[in-house]
C-alpha atoms as a PDB file:
ATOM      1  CA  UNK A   1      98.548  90.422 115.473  1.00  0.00           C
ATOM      2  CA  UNK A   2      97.947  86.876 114.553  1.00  0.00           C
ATOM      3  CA  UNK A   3     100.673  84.048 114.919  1.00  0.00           C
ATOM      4  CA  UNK A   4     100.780  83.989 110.961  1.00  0.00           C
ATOM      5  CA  UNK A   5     100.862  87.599 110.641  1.00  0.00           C
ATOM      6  CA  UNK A   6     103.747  87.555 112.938  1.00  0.00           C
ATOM      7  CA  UNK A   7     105.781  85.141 111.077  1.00  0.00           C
ATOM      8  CA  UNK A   8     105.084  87.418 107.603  1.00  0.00           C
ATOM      9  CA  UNK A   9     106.374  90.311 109.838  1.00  0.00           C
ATOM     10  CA  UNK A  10     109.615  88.102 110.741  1.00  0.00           C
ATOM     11  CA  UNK A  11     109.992  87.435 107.125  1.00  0.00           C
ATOM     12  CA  UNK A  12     110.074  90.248 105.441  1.00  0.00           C
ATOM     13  CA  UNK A  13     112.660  91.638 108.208  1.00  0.00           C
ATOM     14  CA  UNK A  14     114.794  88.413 107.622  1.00  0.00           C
ATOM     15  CA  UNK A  15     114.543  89.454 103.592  1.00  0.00           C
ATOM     16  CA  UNK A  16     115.698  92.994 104.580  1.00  0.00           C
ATOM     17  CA  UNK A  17     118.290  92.092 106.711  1.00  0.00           C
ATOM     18  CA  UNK A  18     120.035  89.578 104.230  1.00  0.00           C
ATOM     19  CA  UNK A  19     119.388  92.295 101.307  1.00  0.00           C
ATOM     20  CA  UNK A  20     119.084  95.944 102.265  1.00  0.00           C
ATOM     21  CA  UNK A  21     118.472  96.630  98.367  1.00  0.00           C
ATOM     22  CA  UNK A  22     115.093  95.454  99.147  1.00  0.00           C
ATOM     23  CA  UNK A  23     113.844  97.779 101.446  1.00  0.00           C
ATOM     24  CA  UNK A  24     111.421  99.463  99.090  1.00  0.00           C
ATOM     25  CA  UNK A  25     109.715  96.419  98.680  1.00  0.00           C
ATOM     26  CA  UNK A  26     110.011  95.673 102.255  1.00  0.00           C
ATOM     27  CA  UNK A  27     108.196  98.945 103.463  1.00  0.00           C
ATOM     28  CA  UNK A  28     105.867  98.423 101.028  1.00  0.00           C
ATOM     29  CA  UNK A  29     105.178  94.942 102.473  1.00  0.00           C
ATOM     30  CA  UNK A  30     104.872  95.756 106.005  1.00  0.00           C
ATOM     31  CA  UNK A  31     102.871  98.913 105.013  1.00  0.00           C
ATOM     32  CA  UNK A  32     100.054  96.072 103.718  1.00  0.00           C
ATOM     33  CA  UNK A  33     100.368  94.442 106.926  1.00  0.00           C
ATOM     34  CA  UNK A  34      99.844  96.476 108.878  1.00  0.00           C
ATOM     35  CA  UNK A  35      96.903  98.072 107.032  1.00  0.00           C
ATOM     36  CA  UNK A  36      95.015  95.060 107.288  1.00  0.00           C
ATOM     37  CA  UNK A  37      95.773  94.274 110.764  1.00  0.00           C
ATOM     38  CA  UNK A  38      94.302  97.981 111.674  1.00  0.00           C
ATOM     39  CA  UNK A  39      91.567  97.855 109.568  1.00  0.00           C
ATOM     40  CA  UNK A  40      90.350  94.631 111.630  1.00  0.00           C
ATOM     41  CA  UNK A  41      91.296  96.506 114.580  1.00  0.00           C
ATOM     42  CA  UNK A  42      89.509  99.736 113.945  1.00  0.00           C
ATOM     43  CA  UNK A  43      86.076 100.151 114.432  1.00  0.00           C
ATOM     44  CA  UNK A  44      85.970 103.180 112.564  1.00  0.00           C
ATOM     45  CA  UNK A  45      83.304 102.936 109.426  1.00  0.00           C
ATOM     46  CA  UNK A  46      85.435 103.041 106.248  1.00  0.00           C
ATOM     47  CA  UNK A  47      85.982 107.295 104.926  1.00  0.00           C
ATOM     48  CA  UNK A  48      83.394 108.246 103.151  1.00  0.00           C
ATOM     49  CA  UNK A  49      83.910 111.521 100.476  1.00  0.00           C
ATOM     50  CA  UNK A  50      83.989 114.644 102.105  1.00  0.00           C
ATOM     51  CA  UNK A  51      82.072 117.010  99.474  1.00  0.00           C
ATOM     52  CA  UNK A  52      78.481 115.809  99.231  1.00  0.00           C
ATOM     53  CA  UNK A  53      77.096 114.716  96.050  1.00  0.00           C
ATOM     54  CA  UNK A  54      74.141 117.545  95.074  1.00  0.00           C
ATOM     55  CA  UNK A  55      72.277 117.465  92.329  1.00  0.00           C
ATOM     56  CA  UNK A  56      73.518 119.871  89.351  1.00  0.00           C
ATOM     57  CA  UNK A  57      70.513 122.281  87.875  1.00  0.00           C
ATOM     58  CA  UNK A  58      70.065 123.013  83.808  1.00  0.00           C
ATOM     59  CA  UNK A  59      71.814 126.313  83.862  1.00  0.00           C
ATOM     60  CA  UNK A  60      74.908 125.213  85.793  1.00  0.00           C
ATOM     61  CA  UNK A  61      75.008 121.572  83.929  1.00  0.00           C
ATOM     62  CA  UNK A  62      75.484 123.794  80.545  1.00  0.00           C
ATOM     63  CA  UNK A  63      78.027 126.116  81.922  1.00  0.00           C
ATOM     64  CA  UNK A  64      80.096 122.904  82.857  1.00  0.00           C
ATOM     65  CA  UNK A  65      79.602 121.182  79.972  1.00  0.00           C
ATOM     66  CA  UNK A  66      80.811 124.199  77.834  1.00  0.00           C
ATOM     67  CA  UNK A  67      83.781 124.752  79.731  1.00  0.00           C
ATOM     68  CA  UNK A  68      84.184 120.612  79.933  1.00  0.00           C
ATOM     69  CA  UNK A  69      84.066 120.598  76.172  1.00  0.00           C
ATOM     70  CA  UNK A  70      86.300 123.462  75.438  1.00  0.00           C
ATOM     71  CA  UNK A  71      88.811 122.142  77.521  1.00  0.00           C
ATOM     72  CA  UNK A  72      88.212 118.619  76.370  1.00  0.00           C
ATOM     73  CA  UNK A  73      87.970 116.918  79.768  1.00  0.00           C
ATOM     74  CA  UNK A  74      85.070 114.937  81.032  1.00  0.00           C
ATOM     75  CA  UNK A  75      82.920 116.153  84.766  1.00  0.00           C
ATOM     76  CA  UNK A  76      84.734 113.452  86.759  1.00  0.00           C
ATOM     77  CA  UNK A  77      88.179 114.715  85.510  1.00  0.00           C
ATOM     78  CA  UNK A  78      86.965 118.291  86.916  1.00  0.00           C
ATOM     79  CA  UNK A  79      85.752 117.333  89.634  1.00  0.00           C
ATOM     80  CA  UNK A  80      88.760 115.093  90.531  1.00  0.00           C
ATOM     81  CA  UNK A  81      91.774 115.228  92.993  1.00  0.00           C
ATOM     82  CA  UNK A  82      94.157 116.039  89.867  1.00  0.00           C
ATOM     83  CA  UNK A  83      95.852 119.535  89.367  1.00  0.00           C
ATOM     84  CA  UNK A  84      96.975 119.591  85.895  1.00  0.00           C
ATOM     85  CA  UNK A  85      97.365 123.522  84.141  1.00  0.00           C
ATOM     86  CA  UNK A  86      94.391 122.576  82.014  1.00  0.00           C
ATOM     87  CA  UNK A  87      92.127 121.199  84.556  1.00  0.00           C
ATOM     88  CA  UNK A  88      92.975 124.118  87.109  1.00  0.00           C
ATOM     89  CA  UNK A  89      91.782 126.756  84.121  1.00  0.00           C
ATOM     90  CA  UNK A  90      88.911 124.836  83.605  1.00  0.00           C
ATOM     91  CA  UNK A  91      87.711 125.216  87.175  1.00  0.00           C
ATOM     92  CA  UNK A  92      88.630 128.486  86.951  1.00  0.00           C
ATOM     93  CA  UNK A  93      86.878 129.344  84.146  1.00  0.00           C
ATOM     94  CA  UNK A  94      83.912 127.885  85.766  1.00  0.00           C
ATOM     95  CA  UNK A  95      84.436 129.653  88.760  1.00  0.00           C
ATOM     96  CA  UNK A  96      84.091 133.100  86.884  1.00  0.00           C
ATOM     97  CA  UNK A  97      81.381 131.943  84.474  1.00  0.00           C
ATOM     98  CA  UNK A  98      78.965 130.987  87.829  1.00  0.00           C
ATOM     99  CA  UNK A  99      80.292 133.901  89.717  1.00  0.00           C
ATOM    100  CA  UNK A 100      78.786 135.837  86.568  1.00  0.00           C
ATOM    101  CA  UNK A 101      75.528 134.046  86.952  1.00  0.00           C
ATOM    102  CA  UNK A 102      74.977 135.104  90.203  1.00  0.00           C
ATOM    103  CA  UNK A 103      75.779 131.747  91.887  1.00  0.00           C
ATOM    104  CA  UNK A 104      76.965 131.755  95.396  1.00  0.00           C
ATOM    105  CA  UNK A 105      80.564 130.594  96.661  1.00  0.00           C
ATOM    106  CA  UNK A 106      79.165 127.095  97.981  1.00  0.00           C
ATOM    107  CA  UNK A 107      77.159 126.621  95.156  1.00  0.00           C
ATOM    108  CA  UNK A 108      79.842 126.795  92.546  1.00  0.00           C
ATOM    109  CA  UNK A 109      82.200 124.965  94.791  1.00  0.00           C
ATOM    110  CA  UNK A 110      79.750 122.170  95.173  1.00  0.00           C
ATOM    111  CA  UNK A 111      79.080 122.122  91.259  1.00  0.00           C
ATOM    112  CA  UNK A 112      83.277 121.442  91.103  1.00  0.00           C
ATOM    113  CA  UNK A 113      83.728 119.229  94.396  1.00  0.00           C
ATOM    114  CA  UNK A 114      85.859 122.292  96.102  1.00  0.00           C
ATOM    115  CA  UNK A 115      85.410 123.815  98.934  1.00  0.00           C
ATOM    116  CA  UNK A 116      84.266 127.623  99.237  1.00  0.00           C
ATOM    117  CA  UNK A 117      86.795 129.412 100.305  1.00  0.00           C
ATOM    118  CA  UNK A 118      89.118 127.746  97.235  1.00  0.00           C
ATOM    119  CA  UNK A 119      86.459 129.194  95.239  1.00  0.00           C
ATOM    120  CA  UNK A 120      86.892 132.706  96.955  1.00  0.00           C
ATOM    121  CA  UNK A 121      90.637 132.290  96.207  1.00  0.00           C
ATOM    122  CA  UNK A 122      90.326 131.711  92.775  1.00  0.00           C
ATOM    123  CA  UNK A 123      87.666 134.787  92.006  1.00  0.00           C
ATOM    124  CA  UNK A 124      90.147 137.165  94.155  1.00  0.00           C
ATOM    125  CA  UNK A 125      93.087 135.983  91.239  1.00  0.00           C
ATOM    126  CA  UNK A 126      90.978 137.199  88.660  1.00  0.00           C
ATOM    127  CA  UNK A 127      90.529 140.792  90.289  1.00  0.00           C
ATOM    128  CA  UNK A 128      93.947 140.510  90.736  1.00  0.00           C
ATOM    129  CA  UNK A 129      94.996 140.358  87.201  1.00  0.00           C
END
């Protein structure tokens, strides 16, 4: 750590100490800190996404795009980190539709940004029902 980055440290303990309401704030503050003071540190190349970007064919760009407009989402919504009901159906229902058209487990769960075996999980719910 630097001198100044030091003294920001001592601060925002100082503000803590003389009001304990704070410490939200506080954490949050030293949680910046220290970020950037690893991130100098670390030699490590910034994360990149863990689900490569492959291109999409016709027949599975139309099978998305139904199920995108039925559901009234957009690609980048379903493909997303979110898990709200109608965005979990929706990759559902696109799970079973490319199941149906013969695709394999890694291709659908590349067309959705999920992994395989999530794709596995969902189909075996279906047979379930």
């Amino acid at each position: 750590m630097t001198p100044d980055e030091r003294e920001i440290l001592q601060d925002i303990l100082v503000e803590y100490i003389e009001n304990p309401r704070k410490m939200g704030t506080c954490i949050k503050d030293i949680e910046t800190l220290f970020r950037s003071v690893h991130q100098r540190w670390s030699k490590k190349p910034p994360r990149k996404p863990t689900h490569k970007s492959t291109p999409i064919d016709n027949e599975t760009k139309k099978i998305i795009d139904t199920i995108c407009n039925r559901y009234d989402i957009t690609y980048e919504e379903l493909t997303g980190n979110r898990r709200s009901a109608h965005l979990i159906t929706a990759r559902e229902q696109i799970c079973f539709a490319m199941n149906r058209a013969g695709y394999n487990y890694s291709q659908i769960g590349r067309a959705i940004n999920r992994h395989a075996s999530t794709v596995i999980h969902t189909l075996n719910k279906e047979t379930e029902e």
